[in-house]
C-alpha atoms as a PDB file:
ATOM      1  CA  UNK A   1      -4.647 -17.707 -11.583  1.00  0.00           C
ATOM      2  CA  UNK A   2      -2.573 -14.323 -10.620  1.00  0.00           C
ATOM      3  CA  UNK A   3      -1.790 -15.455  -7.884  1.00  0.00           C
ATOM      4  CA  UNK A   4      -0.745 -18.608  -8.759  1.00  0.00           C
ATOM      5  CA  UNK A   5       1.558 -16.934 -11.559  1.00  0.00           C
ATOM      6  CA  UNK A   6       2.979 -14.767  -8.533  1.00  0.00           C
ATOM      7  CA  UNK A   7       4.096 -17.854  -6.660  1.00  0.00           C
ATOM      8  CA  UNK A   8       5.744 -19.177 -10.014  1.00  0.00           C
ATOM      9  CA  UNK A   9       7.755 -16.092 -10.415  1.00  0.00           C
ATOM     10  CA  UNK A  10       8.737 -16.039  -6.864  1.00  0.00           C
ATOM     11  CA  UNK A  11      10.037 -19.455  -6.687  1.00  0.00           C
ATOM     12  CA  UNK A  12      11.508 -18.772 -10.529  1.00  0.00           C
ATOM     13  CA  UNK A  13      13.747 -15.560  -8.323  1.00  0.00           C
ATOM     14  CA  UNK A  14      14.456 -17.848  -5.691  1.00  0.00           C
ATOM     15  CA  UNK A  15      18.006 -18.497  -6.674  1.00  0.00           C
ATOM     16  CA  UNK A  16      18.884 -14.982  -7.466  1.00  0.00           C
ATOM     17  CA  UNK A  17      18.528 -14.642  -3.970  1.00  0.00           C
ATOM     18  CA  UNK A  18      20.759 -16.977  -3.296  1.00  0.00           C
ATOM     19  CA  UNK A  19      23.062 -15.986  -6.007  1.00  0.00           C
ATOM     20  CA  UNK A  20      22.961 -12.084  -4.776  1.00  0.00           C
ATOM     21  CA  UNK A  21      22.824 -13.287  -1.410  1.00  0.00           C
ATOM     22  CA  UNK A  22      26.409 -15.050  -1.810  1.00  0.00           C
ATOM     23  CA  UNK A  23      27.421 -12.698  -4.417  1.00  0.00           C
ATOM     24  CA  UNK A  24      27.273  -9.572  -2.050  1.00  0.00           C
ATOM     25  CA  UNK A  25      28.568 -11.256   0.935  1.00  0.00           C
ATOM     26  CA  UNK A  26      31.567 -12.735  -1.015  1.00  0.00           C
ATOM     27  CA  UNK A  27      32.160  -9.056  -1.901  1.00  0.00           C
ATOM     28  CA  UNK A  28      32.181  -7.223   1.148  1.00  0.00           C
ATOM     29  CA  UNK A  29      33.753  -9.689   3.131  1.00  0.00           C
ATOM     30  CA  UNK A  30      37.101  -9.133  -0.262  1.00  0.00           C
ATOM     31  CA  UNK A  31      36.614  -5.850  -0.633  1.00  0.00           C
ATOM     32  CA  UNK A  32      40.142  -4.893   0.661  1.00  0.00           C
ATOM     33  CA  UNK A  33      38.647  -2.364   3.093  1.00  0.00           C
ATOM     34  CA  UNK A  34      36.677  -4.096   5.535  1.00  0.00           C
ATOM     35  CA  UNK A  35      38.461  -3.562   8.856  1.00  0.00           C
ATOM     36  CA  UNK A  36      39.214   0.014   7.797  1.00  0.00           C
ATOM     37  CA  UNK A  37      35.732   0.870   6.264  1.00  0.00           C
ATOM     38  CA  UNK A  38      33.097  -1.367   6.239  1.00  0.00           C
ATOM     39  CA  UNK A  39      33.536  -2.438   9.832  1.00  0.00           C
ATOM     40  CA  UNK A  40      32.096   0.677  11.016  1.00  0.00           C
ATOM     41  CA  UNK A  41      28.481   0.205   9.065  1.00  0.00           C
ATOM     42  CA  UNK A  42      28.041  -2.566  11.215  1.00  0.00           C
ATOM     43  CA  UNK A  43      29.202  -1.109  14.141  1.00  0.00           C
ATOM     44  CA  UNK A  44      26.463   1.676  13.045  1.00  0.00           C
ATOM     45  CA  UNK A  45      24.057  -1.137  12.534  1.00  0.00           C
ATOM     46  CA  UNK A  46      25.015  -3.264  15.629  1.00  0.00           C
ATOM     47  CA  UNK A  47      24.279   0.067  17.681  1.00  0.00           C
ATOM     48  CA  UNK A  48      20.536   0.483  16.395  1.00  0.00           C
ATOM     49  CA  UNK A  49      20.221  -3.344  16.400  1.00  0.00           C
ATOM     50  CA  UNK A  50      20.816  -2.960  20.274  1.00  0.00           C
ATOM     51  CA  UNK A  51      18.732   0.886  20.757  1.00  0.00           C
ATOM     52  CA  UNK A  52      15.964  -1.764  18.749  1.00  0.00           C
ATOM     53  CA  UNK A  53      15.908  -4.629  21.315  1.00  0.00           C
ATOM     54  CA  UNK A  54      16.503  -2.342  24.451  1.00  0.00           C
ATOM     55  CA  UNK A  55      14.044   0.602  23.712  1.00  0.00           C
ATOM     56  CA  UNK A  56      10.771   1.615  22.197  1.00  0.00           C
ATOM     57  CA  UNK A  57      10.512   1.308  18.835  1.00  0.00           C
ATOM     58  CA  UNK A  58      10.198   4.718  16.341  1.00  0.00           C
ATOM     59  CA  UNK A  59       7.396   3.630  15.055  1.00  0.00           C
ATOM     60  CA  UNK A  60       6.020   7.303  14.067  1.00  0.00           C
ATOM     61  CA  UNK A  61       9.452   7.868  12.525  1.00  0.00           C
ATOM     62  CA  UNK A  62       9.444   4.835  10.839  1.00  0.00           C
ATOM     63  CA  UNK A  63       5.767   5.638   9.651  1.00  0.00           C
ATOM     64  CA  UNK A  64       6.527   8.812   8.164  1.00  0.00           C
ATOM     65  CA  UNK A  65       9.158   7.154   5.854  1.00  0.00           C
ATOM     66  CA  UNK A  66       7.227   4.683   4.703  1.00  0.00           C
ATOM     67  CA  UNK A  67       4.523   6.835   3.629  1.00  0.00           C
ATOM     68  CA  UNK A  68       6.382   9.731   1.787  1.00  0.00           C
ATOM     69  CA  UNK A  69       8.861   6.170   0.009  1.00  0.00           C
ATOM     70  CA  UNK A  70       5.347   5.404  -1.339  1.00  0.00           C
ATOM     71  CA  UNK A  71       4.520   9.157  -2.477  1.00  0.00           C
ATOM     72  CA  UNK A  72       8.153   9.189  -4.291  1.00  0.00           C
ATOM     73  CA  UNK A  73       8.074   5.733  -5.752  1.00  0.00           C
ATOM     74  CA  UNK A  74       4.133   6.917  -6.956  1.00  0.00           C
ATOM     75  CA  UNK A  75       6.155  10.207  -9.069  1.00  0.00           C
ATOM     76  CA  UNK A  76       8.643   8.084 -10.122  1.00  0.00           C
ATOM     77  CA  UNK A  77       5.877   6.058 -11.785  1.00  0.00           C
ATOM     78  CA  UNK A  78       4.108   9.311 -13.106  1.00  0.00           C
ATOM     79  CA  UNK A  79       1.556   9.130 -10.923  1.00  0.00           C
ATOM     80  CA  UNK A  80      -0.048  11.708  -8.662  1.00  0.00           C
ATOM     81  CA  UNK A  81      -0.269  11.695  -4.939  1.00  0.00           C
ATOM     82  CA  UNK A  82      -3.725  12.754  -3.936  1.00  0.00           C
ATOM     83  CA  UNK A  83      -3.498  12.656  -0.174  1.00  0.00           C
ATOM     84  CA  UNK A  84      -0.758  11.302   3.092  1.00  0.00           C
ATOM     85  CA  UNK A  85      -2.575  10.852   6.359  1.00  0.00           C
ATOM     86  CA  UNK A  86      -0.950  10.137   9.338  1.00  0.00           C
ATOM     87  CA  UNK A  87      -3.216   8.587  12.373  1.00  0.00           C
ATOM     88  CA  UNK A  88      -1.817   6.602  14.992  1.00  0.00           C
ATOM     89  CA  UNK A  89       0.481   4.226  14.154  1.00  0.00           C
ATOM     90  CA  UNK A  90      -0.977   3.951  11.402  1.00  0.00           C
ATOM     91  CA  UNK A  91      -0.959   5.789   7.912  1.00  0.00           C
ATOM     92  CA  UNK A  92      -2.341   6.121   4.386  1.00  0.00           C
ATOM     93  CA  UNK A  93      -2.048   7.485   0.912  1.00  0.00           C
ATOM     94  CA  UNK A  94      -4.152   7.840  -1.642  1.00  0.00           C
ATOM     95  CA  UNK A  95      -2.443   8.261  -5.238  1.00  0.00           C
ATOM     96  CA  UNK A  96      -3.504   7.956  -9.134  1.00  0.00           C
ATOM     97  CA  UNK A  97      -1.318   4.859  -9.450  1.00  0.00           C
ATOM     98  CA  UNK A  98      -0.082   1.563  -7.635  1.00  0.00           C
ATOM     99  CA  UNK A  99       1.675  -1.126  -8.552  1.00  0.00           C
ATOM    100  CA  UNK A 100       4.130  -3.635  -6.817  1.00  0.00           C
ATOM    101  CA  UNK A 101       7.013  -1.867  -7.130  1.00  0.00           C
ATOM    102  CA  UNK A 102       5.229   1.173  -5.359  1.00  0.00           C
ATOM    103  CA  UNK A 103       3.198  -1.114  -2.860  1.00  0.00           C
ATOM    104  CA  UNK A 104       6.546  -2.748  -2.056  1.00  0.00           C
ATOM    105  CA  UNK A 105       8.804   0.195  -2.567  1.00  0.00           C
ATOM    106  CA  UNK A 106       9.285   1.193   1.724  1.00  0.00           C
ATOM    107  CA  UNK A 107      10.265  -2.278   2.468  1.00  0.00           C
ATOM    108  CA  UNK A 108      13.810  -2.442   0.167  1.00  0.00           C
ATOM    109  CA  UNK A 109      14.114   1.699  -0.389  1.00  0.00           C
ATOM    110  CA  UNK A 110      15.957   2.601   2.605  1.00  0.00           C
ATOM    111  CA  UNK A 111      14.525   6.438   2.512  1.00  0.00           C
ATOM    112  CA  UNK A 112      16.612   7.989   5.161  1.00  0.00           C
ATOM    113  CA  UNK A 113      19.708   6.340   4.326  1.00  0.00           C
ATOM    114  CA  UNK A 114      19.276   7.436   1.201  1.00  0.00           C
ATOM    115  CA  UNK A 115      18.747  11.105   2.224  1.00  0.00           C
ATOM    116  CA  UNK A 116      21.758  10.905   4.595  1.00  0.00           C
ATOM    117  CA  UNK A 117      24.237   9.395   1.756  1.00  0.00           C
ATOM    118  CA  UNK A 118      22.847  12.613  -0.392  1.00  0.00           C
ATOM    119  CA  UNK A 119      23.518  14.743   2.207  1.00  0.00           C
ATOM    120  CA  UNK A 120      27.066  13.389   2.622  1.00  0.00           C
ATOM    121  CA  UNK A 121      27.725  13.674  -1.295  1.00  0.00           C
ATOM    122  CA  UNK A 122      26.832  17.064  -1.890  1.00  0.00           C
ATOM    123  CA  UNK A 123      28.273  18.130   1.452  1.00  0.00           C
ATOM    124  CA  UNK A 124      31.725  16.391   0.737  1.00  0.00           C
ATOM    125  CA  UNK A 125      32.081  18.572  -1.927  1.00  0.00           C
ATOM    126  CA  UNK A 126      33.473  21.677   0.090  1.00  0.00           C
ATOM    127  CA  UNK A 127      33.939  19.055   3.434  1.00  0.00           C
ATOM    128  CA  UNK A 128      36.654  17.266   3.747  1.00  0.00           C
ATOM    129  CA  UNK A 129      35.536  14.858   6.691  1.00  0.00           C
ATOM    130  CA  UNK A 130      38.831  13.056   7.049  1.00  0.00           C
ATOM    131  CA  UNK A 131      39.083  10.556   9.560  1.00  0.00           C
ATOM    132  CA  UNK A 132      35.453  11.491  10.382  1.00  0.00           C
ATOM    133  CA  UNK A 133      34.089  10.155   7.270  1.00  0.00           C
ATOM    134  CA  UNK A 134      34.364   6.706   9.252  1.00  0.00           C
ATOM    135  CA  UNK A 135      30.908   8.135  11.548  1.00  0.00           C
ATOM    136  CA  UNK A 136      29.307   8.985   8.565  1.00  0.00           C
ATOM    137  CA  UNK A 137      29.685   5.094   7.381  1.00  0.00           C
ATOM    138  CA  UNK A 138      28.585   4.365  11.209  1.00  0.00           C
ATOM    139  CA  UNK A 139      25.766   6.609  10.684  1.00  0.00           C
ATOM    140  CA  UNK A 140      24.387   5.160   7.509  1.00  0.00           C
ATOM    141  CA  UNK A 141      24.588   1.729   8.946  1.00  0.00           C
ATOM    142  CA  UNK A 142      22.381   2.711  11.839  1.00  0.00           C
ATOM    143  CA  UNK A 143      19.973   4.519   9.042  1.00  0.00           C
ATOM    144  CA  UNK A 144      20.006   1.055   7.489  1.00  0.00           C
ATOM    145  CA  UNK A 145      19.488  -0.813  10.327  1.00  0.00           C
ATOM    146  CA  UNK A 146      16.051   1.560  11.065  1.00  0.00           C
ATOM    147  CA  UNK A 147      15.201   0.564   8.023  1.00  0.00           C
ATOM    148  CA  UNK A 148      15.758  -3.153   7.726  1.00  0.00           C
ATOM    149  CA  UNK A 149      14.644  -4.249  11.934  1.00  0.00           C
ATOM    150  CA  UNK A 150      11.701  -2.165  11.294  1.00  0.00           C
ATOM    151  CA  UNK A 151      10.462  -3.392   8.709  1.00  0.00           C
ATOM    152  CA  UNK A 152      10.821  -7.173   9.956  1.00  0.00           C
ATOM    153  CA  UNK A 153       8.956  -5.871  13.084  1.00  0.00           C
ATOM    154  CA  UNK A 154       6.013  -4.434  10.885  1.00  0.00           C
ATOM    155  CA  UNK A 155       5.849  -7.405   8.259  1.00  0.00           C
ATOM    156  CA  UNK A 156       5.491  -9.465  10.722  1.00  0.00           C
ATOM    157  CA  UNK A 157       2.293  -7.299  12.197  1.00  0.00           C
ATOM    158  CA  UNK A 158       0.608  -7.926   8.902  1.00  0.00           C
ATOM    159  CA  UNK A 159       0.989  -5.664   6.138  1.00  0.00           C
ATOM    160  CA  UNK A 160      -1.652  -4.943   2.616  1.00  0.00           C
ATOM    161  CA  UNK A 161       0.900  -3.781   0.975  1.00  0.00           C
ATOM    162  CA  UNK A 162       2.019  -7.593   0.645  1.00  0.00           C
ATOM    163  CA  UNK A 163      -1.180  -8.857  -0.402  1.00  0.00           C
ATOM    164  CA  UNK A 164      -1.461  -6.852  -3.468  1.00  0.00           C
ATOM    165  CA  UNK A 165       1.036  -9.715  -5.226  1.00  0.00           C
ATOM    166  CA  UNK A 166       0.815 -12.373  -2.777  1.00  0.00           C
ATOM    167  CA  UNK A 167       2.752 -12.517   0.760  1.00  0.00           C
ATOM    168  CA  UNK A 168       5.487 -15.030  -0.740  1.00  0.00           C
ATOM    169  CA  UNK A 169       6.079 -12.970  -4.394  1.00  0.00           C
ATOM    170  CA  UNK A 170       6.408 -10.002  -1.950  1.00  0.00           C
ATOM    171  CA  UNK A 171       8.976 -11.550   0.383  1.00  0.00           C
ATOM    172  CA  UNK A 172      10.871 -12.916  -2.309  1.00  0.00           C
ATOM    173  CA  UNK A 173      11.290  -9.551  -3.502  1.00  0.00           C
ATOM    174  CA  UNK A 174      11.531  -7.455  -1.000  1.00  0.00           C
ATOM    175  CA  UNK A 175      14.599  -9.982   0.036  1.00  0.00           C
ATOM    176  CA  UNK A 176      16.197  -9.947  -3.299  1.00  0.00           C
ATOM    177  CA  UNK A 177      16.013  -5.943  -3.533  1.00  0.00           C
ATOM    178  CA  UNK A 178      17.308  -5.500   0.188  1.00  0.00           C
ATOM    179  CA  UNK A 179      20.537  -7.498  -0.484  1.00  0.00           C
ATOM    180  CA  UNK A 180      21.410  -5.205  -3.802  1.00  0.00           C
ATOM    181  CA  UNK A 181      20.482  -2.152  -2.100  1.00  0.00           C
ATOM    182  CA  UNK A 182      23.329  -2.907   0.559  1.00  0.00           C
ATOM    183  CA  UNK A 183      25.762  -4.245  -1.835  1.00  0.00           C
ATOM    184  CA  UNK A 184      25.114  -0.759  -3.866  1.00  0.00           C
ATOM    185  CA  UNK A 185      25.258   1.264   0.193  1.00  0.00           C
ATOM    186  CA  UNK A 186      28.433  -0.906   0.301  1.00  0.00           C
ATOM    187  CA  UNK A 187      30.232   0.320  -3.103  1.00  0.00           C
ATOM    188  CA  UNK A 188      28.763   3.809  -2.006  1.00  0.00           C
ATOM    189  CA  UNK A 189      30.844   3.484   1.718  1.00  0.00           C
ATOM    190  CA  UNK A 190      33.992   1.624   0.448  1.00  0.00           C
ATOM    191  CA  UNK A 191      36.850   2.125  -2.002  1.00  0.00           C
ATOM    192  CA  UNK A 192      37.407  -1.608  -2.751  1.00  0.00           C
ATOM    193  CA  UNK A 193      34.230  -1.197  -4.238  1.00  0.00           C
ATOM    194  CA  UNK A 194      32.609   0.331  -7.265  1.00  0.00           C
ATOM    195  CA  UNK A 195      29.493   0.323  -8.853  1.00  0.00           C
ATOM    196  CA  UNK A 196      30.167  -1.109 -11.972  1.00  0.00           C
ATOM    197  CA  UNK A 197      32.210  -3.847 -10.117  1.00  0.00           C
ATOM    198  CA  UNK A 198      29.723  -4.965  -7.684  1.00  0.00           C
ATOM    199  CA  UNK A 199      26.991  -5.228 -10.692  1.00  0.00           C
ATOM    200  CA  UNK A 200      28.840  -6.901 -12.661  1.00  0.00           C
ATOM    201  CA  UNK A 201      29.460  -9.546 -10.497  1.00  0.00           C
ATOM    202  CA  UNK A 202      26.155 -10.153  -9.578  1.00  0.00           C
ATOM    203  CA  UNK A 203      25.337 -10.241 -13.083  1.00  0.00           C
ATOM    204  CA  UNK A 204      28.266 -13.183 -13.403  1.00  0.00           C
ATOM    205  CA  UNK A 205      26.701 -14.693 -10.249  1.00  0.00           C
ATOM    206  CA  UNK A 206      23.462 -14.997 -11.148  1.00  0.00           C
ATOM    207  CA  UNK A 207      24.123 -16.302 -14.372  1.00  0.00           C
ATOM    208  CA  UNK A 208      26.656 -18.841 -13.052  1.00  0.00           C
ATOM    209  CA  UNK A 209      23.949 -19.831 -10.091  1.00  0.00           C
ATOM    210  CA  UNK A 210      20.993 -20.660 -12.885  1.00  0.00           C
ATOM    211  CA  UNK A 211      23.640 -21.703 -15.641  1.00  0.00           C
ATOM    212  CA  UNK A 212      24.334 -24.709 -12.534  1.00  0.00           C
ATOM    213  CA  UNK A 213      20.969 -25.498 -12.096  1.00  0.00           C
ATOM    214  CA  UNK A 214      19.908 -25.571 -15.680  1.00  0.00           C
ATOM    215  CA  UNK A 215      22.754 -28.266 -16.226  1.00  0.00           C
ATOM    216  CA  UNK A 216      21.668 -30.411 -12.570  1.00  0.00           C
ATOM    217  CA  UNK A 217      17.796 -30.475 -13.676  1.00  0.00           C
ATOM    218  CA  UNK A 218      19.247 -31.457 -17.384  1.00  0.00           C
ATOM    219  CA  UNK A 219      21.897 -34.080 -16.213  1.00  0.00           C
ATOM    220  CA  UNK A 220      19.070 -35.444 -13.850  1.00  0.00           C
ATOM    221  CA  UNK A 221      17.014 -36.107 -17.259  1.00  0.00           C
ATOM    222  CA  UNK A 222      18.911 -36.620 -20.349  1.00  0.00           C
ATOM    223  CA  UNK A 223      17.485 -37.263 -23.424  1.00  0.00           C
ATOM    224  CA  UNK A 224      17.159 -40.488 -25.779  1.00  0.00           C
END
């Protein structure tokens, strides 16, 4: 029965994923910027896409991210981390609390490009990097690449974390969260976007996106 309510919910989200998908597409591709700005995250994440295909992959890197995105997401929850191990390629933490949002938590929280936006923020208050600021957007996209290519390579290995609310709940999710962390990395990188712009038109989106189905699935059965 769970999991059956999982699946519901997951196919219930399915067009906020297409809604956010569109949504933060539409609004990086307008954001006034692009060729000046946002051109260079990809270029950052076209550059790790390549290191990805060509060389060995990270995977210890990678591993210790994951691991220490599920110890922070476990505090943010209250909880207490009793234990990180590290073995292998493989690694494991034992805490007083889980729940999706913690089990899923390393597969949409980017962890080190958080860290390296941080770093930029606090730093760019006595830096001015000037025309340099343009490798720091470079550098986040490769940071984001890490994250997202690695975490397709690892899903796709098998992962428990998934199982704890069903493999297609999880996906849906993780999917959904992904696309507003960039669009949030993107207001972060570009001045043609702001926070409170890019949310509220997602908000609008979304709306819009079931507002159109509601009326399709009601036109397609109309009453008396």
């Amino acid at each position: 029965m769970r999991k059956a309510i999982y699946i519901l919910i997951g196919l219930l989200l399915l067009p906020s994923c297409l809604a956010v998908a569109y949504s933060t597409g539409w609004q990086i591709i307008h954001s006034g910027d692009f060729r000046q700005t946002i051109v260079f995250f990809f270029v950052g994440f076209t550059s790790y896409l390549i290191f990805f295909l060509a060389c060995r992959k990270p995977l210890r890197t990678y591993l210790v991210g994951h691991e220490l995105t599920h110890a922070l997401w476990v505090f943010l929850f209250r909880g207490k981390v009793r234990e990180i191990r590290f073995s292998g390629q493989r690694g494991q933490i034992k805490a007083t609390k889980t729940n999706t949002l913690i089990a899923l938590a390393p597969y949409f929280f980017p962890l080190y490009t958080i860290l390296l936006m941080a770093a930029y923020f606090l730093a760019s208050r006595w830096i001015n990097f000037g025309s340099y600021y343009r490798l720091v957007v470079a550098a986040i996209g490769f940071t984001w690449s890490f994250h997202l290519l690695l975490n397709i390579f690892i899903i796709r290995r098998g992962q428990e974390d998934l199982r704890i609310s069903g493999s297609f709940f999880s996906l849906v999710l993780i999917f959904l969260f992904n696309v507003i962390v960039l669009g949030l990395i993107m207001a972060f990188v570009s001045k043609g976007i702001t926070f409170k712009s890019y949310l509220s038109m997602l908000t609008r989106d979304v709306v819009r996106f079931y507002t159109a189905i509601f009326r399709l699935v009601n036109f397609g059965n109309p009453r008396g």
